[in-house]
Protein backbone atom coordinates (compact mmCIF):
# COMPACT_ATOMS: atom_id res chain seq x y z
CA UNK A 1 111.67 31.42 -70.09
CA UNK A 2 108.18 30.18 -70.45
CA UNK A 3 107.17 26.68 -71.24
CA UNK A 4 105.37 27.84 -74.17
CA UNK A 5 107.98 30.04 -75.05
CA UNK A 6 110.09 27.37 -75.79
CA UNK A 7 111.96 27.33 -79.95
CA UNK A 8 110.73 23.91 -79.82
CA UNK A 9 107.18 24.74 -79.92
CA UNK A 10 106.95 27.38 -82.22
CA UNK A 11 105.68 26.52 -85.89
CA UNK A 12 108.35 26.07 -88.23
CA UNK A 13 106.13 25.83 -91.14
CA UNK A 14 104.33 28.51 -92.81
CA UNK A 15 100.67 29.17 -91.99
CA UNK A 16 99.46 28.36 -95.47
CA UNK A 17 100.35 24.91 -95.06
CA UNK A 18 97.96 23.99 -93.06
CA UNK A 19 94.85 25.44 -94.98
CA UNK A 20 96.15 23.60 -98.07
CA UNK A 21 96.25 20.29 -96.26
CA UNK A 22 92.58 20.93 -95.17
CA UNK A 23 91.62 22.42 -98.39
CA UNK A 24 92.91 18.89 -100.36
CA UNK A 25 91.21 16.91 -97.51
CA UNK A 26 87.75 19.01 -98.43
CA UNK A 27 88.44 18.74 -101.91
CA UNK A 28 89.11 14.63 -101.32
CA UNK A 29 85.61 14.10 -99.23
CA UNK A 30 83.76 16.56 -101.67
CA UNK A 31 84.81 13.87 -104.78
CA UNK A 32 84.03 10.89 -102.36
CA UNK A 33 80.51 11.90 -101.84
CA UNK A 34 79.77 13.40 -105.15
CA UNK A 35 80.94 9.52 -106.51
CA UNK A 36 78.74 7.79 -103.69
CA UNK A 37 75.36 9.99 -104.83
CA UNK A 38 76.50 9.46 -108.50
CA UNK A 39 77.07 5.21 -108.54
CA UNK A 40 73.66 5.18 -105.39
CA UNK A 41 71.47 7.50 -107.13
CA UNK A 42 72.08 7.98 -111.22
CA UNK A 43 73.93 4.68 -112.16
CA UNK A 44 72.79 2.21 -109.92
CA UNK A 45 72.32 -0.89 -112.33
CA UNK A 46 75.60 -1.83 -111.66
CA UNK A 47 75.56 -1.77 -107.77
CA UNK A 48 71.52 -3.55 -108.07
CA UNK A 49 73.29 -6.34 -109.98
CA UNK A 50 75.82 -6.92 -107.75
CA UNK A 51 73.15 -7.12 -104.96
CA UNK A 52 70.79 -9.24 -106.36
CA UNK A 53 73.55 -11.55 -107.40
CA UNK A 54 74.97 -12.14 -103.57
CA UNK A 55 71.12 -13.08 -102.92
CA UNK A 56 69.46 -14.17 -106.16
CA UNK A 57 70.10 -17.86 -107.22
CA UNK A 58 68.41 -19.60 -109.84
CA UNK A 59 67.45 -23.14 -108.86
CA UNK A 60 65.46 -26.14 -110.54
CA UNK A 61 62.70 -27.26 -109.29
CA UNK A 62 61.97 -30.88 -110.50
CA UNK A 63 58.44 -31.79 -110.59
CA UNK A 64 56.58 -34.65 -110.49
CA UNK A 65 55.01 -35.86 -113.89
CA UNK A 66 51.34 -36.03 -114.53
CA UNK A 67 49.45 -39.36 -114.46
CA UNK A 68 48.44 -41.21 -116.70
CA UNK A 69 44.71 -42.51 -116.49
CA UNK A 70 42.76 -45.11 -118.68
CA UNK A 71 39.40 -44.39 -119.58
CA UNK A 72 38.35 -45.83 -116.57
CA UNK A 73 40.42 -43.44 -114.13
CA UNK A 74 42.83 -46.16 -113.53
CA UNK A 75 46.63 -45.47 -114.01
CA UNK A 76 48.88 -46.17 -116.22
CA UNK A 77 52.05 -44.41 -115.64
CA UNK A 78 52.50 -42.86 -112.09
CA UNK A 79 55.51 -40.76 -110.89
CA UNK A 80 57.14 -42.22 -107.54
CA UNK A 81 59.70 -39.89 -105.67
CA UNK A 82 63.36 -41.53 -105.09
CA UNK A 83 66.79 -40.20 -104.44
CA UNK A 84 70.12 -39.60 -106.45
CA UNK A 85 73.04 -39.85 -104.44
CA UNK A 86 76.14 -37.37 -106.03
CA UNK A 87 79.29 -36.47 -104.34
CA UNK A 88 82.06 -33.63 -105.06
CA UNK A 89 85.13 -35.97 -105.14
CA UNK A 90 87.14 -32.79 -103.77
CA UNK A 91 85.24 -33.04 -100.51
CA UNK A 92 84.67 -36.66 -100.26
CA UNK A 93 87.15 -37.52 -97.96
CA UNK A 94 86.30 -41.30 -97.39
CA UNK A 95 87.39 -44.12 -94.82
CA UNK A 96 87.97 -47.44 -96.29
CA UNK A 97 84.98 -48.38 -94.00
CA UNK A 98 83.12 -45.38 -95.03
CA UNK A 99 83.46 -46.78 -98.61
CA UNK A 100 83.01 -50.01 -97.86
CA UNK A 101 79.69 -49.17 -96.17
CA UNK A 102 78.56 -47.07 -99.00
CA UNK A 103 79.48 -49.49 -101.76
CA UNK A 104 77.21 -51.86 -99.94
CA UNK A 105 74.45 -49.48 -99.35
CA UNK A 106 74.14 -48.87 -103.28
CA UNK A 107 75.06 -52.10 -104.14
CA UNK A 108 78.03 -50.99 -106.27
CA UNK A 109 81.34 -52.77 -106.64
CA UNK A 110 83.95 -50.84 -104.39
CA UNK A 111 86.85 -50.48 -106.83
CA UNK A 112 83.81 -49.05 -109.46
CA UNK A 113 82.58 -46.62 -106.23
CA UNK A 114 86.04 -45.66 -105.22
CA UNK A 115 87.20 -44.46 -108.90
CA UNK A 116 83.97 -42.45 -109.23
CA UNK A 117 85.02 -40.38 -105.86
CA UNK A 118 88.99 -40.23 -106.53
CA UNK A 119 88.17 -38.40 -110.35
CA UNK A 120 89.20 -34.78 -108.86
CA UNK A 121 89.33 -34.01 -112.17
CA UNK A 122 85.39 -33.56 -111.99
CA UNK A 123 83.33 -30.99 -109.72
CA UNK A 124 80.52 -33.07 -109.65
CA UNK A 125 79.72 -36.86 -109.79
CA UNK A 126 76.67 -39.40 -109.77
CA UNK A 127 77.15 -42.33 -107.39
CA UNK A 128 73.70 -43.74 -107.91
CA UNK A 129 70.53 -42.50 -109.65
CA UNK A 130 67.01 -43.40 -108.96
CA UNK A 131 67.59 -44.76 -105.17
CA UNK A 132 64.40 -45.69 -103.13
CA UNK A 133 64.42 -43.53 -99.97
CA UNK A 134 64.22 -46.16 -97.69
CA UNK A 135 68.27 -46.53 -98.93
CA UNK A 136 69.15 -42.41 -99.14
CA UNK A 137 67.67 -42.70 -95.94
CA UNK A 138 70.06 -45.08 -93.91
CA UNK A 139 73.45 -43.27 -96.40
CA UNK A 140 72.54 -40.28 -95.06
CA UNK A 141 72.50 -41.37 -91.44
CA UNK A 142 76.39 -42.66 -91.78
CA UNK A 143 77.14 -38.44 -92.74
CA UNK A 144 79.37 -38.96 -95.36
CA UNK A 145 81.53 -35.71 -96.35
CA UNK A 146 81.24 -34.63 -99.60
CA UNK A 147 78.30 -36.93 -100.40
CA UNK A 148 75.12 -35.56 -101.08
CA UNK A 149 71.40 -36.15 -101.95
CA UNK A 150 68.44 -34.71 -104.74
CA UNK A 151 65.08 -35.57 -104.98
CA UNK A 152 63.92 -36.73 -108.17
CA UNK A 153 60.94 -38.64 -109.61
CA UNK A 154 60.87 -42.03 -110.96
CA UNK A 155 58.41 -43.43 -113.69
CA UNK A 156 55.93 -46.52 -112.55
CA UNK A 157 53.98 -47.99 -115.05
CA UNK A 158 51.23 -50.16 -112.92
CA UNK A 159 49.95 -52.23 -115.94
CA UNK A 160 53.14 -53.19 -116.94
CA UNK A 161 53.82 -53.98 -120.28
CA UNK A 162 49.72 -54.25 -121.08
CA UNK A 163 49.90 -50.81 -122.39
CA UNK A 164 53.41 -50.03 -122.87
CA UNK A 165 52.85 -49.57 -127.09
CA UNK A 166 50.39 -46.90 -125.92
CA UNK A 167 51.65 -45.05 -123.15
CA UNK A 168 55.09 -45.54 -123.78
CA UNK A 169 57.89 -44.68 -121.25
CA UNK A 170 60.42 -41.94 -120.41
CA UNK A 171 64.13 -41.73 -119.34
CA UNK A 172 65.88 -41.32 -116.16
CA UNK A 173 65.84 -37.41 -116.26
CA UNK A 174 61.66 -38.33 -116.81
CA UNK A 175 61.48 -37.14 -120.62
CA UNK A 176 59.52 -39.22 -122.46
CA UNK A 177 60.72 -41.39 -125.17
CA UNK A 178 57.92 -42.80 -126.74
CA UNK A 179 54.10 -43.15 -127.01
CA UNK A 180 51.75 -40.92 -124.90
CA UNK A 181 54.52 -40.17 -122.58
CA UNK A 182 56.72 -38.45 -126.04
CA UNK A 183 53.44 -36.94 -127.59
CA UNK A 184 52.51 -35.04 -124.45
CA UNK A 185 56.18 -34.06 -123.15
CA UNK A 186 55.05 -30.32 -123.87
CA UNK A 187 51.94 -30.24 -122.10
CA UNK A 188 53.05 -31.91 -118.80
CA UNK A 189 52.21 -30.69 -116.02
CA UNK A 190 55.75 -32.16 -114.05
CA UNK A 191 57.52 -29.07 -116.40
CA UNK A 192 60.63 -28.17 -114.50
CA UNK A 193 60.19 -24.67 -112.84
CA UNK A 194 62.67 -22.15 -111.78
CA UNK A 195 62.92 -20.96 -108.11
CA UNK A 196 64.96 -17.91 -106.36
């Protein structure tokens, strides 16, 4: 008897069976492509918005604020940059010297410092606003995790409170309150922008 002889070699199933199995497996890659050309080439809106939002963020900008000048070209209200520090209490992870050092750096109490970065409950807390950068500067050399910086802009008023009934002043997130600095709040030119 011949190797190839052998019972256990010879088909036991019919001969159709195979041409059905490739005929479903046809069938199976014909649907797959005809989907692919129909979601990449007649509804793509979907698939585009999905793309652009893996990519595509929407960011603000802050700006500075336009000066304000006298009629002699001197100013009265100038925009300084400074620093908020912020933290995500989830990721700020800190030592007792770590905290100690920041405390001391912001010149906040450390029970006050250490309740704002315990509140898990939050995603997203202020440890300090308005910070001169000569301070962000030295907490950002200690690389604390979980605490972070953002630039923002901080309202000097060089004459003091000379004009102060006139020009009037603005908040910490720089909208103004009152007097020149309310009646132009429109018309700035420090007008948050939007970046991608």
């Amino acid at each position: 008897m011949k190797f190839a002889d052998s019972p256990v070699l010879t088909p036991t199933f019919p001969p159709w069976r195979a041409r059905v199995v490739l005929g479903l497996l046809a069938a199976a890659f014909g649907l797959l492509a005809g989907r692919a050309v129909y979601l990449q080439g007649w509804n793509n809106d979907f698939l585009r918005a999905k793309g652009e939002s893996r990519y595509s963020r929407s960011l603000e900008l802050p700006a500075s604020r336009g000066r304000v000048l006298d009629r002699n070209g001197e100013a009265l209200a100038v925009s300084t940059p400074v620093k908020s520090i912020w933290a995500i209490p989830e990721d700020a992870t800190l030592s007792a010297k770590q905290l100690e050092a920041l405390a001391q750096a912001l010149e906040l109490p450390r029970g006050e410092l250490r309740k704002r970065v315990a509140d898990t409950a939050r995603d997203f807390v202020y440890l300090k606003r308005q910070v001169p950068p000569e301070v962000a500067d030295r907490i950002a050399a200690m690389k604390l995790p979980g605490v972070y910086q953002s630039r923002e802009y901080r309202r000097y008023y060089p004459a003091g409170e000379t004009a102060a009934h006139v020009v009037g002043f603005t908040d910490v997130d720089e909208v103004g309150q009152e007097g020149i600095e309310l009646a132009f709040q429109d018309a700035s030119p420090g007008a948050r922008a939007a970046g991608a």
